[in-house]
PDB file of N, CA and C in Angstrom:
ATOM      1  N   UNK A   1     -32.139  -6.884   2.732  1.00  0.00           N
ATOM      2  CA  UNK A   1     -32.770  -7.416   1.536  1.00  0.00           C
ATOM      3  C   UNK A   1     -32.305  -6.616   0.327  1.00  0.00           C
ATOM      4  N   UNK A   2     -31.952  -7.536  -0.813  1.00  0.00           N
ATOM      5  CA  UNK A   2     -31.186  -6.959  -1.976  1.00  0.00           C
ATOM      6  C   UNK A   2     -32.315  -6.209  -2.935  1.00  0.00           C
ATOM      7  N   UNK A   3     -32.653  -5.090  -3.167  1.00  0.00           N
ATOM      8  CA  UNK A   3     -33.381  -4.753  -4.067  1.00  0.00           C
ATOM      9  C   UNK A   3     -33.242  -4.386  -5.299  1.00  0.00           C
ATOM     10  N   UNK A   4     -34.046  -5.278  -6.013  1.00  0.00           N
ATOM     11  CA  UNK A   4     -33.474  -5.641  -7.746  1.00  0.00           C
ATOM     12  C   UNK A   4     -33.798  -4.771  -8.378  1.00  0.00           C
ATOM     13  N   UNK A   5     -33.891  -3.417  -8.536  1.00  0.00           N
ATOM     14  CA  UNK A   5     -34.137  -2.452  -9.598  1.00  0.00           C
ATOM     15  C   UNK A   5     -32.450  -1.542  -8.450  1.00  0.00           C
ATOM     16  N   UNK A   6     -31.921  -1.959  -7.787  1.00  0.00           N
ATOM     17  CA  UNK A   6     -30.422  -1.427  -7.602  1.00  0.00           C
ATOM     18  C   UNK A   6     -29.450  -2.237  -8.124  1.00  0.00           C
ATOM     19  N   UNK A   7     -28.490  -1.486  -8.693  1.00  0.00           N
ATOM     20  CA  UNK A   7     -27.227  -1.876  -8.987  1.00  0.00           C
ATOM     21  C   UNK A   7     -26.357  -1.675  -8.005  1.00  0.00           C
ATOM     22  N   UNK A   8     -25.537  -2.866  -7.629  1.00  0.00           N
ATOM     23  CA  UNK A   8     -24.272  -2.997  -7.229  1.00  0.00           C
ATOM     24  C   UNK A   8     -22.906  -2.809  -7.830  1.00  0.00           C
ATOM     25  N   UNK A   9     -22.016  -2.038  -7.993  1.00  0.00           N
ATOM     26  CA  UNK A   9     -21.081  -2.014  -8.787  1.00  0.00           C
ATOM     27  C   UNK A   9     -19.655  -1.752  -7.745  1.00  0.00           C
ATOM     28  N   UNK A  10     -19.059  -2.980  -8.105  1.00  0.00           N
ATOM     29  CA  UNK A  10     -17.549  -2.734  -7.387  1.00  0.00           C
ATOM     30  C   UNK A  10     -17.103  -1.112  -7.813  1.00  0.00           C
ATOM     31  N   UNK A  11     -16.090  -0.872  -6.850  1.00  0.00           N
ATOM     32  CA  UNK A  11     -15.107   0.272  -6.812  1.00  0.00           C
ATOM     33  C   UNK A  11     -14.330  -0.024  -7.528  1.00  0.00           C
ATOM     34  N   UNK A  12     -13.650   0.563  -8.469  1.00  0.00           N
ATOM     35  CA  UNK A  12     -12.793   0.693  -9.599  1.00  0.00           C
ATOM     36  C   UNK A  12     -11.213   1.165  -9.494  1.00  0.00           C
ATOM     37  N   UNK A  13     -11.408   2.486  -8.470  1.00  0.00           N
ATOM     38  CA  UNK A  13     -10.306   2.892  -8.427  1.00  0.00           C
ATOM     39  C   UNK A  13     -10.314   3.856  -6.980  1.00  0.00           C
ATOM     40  N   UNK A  14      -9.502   3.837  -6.370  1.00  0.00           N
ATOM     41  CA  UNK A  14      -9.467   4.665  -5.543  1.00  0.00           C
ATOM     42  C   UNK A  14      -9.657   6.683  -5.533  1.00  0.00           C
ATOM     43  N   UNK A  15     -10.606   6.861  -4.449  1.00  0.00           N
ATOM     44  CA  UNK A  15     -10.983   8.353  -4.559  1.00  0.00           C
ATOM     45  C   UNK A  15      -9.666   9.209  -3.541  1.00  0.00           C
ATOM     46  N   UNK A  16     -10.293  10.289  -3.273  1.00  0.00           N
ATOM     47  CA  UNK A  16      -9.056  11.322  -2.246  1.00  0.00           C
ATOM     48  C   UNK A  16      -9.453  10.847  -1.134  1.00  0.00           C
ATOM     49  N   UNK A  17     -10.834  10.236  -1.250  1.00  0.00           N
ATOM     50  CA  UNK A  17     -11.671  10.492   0.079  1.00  0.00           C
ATOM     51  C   UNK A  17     -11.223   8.998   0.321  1.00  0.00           C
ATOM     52  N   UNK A  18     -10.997   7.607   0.086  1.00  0.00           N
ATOM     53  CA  UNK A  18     -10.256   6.615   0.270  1.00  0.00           C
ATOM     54  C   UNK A  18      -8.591   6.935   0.464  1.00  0.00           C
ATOM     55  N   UNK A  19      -8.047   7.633   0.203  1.00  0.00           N
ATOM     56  CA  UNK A  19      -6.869   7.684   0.826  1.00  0.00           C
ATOM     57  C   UNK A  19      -7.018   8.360   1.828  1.00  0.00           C
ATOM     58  N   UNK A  20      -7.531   9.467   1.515  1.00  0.00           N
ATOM     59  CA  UNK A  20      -7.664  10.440   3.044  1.00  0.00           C
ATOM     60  C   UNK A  20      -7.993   9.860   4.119  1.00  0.00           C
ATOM     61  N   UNK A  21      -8.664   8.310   4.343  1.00  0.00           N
ATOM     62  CA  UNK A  21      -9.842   7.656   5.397  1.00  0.00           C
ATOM     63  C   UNK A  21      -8.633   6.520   5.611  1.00  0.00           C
ATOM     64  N   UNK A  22      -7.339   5.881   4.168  1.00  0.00           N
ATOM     65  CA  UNK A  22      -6.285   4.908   4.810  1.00  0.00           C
ATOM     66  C   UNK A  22      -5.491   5.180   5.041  1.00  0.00           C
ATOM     67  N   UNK A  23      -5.166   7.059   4.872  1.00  0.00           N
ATOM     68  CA  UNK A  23      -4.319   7.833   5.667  1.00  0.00           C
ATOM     69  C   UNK A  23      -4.521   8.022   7.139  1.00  0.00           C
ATOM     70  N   UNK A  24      -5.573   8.421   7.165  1.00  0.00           N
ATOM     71  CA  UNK A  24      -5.707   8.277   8.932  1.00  0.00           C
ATOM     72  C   UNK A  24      -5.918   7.505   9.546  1.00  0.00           C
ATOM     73  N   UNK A  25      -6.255   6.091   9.412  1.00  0.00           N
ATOM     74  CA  UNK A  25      -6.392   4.707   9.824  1.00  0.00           C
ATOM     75  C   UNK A  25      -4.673   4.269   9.803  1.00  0.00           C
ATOM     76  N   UNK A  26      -3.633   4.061   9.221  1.00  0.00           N
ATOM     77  CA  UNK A  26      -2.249   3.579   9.052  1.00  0.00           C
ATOM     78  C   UNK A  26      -1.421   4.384  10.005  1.00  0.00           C
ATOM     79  N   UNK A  27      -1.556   6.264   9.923  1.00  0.00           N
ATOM     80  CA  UNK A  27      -1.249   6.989  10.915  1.00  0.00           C
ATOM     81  C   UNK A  27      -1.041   6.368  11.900  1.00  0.00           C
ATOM     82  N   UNK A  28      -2.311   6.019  12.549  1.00  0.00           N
ATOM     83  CA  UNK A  28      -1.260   5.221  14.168  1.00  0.00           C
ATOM     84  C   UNK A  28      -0.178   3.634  14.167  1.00  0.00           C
ATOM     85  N   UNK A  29      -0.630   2.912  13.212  1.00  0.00           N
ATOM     86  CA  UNK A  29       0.367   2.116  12.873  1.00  0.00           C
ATOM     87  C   UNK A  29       1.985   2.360  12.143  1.00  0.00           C
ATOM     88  N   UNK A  30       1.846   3.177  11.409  1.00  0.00           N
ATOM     89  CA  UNK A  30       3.342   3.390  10.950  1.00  0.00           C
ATOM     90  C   UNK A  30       3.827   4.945  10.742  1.00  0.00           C
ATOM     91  N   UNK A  31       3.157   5.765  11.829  1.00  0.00           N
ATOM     92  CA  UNK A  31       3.661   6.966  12.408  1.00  0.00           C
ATOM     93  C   UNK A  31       4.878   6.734  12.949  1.00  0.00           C
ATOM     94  N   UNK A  32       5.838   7.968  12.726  1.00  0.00           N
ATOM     95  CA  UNK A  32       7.030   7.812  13.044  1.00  0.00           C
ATOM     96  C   UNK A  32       7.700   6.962  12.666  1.00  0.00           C
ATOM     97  N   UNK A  33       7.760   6.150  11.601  1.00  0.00           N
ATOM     98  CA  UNK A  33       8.453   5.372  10.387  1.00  0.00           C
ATOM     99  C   UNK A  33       9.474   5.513   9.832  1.00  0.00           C
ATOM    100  N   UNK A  34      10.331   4.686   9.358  1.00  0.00           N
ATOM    101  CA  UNK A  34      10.998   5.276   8.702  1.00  0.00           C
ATOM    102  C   UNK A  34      11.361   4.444   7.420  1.00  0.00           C
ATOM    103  N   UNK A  35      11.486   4.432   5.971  1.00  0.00           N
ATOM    104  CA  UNK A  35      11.491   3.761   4.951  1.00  0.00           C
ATOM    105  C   UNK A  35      12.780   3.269   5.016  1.00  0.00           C
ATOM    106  N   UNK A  36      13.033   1.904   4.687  1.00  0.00           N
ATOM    107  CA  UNK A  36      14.455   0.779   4.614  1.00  0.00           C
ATOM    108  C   UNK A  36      13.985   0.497   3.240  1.00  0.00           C
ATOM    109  N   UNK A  37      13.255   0.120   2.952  1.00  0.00           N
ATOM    110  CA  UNK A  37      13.636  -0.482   1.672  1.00  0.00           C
ATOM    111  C   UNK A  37      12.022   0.048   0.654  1.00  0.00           C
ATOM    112  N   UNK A  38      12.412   0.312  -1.183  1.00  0.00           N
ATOM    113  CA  UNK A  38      11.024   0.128  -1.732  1.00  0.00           C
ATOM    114  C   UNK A  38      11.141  -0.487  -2.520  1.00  0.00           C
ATOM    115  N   UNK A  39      10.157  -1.701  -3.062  1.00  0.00           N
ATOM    116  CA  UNK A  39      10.388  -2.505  -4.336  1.00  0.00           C
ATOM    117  C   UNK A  39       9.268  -2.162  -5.042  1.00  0.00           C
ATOM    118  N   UNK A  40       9.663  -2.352  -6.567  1.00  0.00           N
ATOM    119  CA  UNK A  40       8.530  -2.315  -7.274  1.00  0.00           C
ATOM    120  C   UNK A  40       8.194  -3.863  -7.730  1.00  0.00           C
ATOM    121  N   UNK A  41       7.410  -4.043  -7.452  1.00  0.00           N
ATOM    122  CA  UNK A  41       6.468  -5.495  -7.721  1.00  0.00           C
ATOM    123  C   UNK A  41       6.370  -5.734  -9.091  1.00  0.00           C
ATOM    124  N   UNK A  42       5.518  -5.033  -9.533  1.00  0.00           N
ATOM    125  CA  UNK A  42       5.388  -4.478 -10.678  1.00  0.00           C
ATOM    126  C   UNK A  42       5.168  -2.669 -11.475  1.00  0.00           C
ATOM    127  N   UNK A  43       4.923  -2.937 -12.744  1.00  0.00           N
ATOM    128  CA  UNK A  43       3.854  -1.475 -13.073  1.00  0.00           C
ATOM    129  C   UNK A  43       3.753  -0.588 -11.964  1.00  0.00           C
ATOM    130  N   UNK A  44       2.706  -0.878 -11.750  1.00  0.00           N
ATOM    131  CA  UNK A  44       1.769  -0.212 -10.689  1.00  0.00           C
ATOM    132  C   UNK A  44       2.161  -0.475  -9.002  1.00  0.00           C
ATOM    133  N   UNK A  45       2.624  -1.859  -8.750  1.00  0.00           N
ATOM    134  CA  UNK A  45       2.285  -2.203  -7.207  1.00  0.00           C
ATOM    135  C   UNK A  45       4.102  -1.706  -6.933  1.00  0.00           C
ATOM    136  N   UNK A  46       3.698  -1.026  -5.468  1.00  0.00           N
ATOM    137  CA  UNK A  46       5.270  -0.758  -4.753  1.00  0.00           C
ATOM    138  C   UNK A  46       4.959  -1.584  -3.703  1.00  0.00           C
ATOM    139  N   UNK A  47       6.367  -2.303  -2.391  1.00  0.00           N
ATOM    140  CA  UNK A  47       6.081  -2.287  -1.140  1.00  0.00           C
ATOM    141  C   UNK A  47       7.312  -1.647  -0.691  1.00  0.00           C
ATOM    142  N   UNK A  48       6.588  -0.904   0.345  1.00  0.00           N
ATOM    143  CA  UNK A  48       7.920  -0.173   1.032  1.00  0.00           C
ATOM    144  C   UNK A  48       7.895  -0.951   2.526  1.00  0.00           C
ATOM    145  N   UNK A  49       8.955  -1.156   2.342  1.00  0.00           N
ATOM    146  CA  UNK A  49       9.360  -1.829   4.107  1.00  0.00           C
ATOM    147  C   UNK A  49       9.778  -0.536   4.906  1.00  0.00           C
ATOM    148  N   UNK A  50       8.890  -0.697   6.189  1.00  0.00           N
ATOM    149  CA  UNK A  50       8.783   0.531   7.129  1.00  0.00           C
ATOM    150  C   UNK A  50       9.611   0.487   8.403  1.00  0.00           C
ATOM    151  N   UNK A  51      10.507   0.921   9.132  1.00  0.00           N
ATOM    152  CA  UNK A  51      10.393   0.223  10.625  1.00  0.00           C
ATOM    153  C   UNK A  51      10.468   1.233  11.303  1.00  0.00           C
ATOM    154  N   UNK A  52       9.981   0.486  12.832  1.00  0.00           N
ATOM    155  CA  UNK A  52       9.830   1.779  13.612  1.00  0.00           C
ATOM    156  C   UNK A  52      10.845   1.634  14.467  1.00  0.00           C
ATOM    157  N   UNK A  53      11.392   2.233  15.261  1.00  0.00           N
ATOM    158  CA  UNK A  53      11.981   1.598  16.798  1.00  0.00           C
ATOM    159  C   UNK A  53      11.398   1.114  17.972  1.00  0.00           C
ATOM    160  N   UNK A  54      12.179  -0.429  18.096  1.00  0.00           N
ATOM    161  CA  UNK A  54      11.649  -1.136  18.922  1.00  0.00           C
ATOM    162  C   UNK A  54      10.179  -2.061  18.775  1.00  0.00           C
ATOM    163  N   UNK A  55      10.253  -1.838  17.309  1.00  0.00           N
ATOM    164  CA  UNK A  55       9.275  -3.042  16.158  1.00  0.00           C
ATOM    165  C   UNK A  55       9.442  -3.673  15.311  1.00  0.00           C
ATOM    166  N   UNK A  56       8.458  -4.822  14.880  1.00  0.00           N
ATOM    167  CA  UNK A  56       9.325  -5.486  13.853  1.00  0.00           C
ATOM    168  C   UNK A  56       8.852  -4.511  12.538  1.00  0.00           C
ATOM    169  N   UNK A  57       9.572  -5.228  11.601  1.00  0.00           N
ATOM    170  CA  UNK A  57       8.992  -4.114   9.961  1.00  0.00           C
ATOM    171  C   UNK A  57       8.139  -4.275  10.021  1.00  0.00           C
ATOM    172  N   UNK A  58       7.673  -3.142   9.144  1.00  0.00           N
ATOM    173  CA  UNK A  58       6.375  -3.667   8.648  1.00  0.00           C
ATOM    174  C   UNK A  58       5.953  -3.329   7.214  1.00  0.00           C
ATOM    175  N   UNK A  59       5.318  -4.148   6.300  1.00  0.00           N
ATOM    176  CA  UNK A  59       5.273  -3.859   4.995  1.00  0.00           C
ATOM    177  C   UNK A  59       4.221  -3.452   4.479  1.00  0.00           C
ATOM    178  N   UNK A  60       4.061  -2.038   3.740  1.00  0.00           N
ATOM    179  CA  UNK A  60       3.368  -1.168   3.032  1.00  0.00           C
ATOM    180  C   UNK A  60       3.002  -1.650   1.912  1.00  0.00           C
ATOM    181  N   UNK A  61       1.916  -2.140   1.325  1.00  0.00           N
ATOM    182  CA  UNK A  61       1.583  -2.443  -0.269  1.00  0.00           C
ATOM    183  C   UNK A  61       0.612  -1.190  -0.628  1.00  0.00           C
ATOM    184  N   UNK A  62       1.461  -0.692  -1.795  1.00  0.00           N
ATOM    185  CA  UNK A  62       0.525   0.212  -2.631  1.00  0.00           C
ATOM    186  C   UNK A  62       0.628   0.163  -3.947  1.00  0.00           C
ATOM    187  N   UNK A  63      -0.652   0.070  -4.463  1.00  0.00           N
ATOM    188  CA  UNK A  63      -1.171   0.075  -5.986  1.00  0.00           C
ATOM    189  C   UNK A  63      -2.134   0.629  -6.322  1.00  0.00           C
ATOM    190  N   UNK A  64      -1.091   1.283  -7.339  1.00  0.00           N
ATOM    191  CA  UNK A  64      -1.625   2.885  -7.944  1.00  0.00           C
ATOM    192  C   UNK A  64      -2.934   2.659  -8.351  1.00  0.00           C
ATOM    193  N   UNK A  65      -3.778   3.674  -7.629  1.00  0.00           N
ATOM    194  CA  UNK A  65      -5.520   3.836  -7.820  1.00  0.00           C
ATOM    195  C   UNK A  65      -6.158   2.874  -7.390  1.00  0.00           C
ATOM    196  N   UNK A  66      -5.427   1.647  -6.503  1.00  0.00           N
ATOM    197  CA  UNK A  66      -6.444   1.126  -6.208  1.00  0.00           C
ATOM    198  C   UNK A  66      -6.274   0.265  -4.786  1.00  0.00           C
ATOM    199  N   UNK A  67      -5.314   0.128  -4.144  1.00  0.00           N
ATOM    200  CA  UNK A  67      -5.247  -0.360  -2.686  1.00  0.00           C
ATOM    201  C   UNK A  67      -4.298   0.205  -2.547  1.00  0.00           C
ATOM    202  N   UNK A  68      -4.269   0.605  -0.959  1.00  0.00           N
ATOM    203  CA  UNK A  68      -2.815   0.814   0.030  1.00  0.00           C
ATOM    204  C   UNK A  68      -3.127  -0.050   1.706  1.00  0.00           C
ATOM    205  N   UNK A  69      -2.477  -0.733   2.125  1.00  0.00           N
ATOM    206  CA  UNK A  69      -2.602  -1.183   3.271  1.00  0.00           C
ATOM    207  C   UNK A  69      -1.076  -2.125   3.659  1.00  0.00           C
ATOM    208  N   UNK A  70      -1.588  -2.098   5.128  1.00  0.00           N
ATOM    209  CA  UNK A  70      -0.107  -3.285   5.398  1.00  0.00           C
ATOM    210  C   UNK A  70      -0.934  -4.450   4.665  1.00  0.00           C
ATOM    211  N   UNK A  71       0.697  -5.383   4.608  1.00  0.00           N
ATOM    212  CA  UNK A  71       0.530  -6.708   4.916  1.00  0.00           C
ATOM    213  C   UNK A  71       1.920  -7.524   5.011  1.00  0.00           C
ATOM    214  N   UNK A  72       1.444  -8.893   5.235  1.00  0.00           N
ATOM    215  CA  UNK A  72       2.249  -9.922   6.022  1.00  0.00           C
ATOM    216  C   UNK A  72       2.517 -10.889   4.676  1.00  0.00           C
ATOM    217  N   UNK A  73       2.228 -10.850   3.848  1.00  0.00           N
ATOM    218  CA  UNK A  73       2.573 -11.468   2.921  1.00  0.00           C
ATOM    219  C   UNK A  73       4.538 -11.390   2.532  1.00  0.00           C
ATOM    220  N   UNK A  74       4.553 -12.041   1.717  1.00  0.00           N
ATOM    221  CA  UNK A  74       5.698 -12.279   1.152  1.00  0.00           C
ATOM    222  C   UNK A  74       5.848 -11.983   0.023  1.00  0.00           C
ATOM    223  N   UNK A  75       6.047 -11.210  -0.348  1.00  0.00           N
ATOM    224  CA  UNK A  75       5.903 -10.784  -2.043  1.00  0.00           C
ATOM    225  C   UNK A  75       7.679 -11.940  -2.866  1.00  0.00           C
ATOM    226  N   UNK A  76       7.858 -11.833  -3.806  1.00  0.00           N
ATOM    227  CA  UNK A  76       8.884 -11.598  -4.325  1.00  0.00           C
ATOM    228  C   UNK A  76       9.500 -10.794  -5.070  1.00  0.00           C
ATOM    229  N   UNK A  77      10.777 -10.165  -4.555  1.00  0.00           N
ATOM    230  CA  UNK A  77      11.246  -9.024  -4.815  1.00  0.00           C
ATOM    231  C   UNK A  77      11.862  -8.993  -6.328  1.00  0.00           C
ATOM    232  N   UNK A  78      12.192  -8.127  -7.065  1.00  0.00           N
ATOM    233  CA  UNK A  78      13.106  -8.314  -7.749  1.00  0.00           C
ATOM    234  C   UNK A  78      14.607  -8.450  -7.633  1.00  0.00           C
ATOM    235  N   UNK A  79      15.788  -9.574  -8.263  1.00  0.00           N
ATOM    236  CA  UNK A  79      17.002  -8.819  -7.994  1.00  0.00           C
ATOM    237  C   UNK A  79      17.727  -7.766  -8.255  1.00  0.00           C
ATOM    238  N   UNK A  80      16.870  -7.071  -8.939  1.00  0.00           N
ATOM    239  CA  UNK A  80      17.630  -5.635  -9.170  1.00  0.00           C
ATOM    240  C   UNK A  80      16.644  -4.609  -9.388  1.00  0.00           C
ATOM    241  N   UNK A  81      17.096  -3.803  -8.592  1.00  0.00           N
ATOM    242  CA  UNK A  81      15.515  -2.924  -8.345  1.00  0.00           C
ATOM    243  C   UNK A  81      16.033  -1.977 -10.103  1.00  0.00           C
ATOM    244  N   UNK A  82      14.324  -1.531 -10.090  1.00  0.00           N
ATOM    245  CA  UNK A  82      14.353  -0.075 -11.076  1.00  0.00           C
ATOM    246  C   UNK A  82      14.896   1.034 -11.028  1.00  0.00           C
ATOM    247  N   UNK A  83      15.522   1.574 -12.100  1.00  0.00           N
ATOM    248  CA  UNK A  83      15.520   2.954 -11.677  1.00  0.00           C
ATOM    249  C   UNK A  83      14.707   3.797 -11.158  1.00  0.00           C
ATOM    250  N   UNK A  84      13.820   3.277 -11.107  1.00  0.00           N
ATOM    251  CA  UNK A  84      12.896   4.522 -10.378  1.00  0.00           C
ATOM    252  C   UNK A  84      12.693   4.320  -8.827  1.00  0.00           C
ATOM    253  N   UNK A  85      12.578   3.270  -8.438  1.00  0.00           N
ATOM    254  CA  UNK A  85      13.564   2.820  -7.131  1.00  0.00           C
ATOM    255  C   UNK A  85      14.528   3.396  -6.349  1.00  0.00           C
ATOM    256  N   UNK A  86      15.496   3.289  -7.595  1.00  0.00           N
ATOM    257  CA  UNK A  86      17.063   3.714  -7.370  1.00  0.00           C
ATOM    258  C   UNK A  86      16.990   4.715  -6.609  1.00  0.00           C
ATOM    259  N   UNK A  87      16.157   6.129  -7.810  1.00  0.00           N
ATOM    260  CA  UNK A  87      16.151   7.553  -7.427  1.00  0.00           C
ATOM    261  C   UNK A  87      15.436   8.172  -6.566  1.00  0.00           C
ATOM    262  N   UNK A  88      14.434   6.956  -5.637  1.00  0.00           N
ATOM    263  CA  UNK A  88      13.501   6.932  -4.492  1.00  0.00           C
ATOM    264  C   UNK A  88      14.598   7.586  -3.694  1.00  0.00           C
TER     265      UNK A  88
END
């Protein structure tokens, strides 16, 4: 039961204590990894394509302060990555 003298307020941005908790949750999924490719999406969002041996890729979405997790999506890449890419 919702009690109306509480506020609900979404999360804003990610804490240490949220990475620290999707750091050790991803650990067993893309331990021993190794990075093939990183795009920048935009600004903020990277995906790094991961693979392991003897798996298929798998793709990393992270955006700064506020999600990191796999997914299966399809982003579209840019054709020419950033320099900041580059010097990844």
């Amino acid at each position: 039961m919702r009690k109306p003298w509480l506020i609900y307020l979404p999360k804003k941005e990610f804490t240490s204590f949220d990475v620290s908790a999707v750091v050790h949750e991803l650990r067993q999924q893309i331990g021993n990894s190794r990075v093939n490719n990183i795009y920048q999406l935009n600004q903020k969002k990277f995906l790094l394509k991961l693979h392991k041996t003897d798996a298929p890729p798998l793709l990393l979405l992270m955006e700064a302060g506020k999600r990191m997790h796999l997914t299966a999506y399809a982003f579209e890449k840019p054709l020419h990555p950033p320099d900041f890419c580059m010097a990844l």
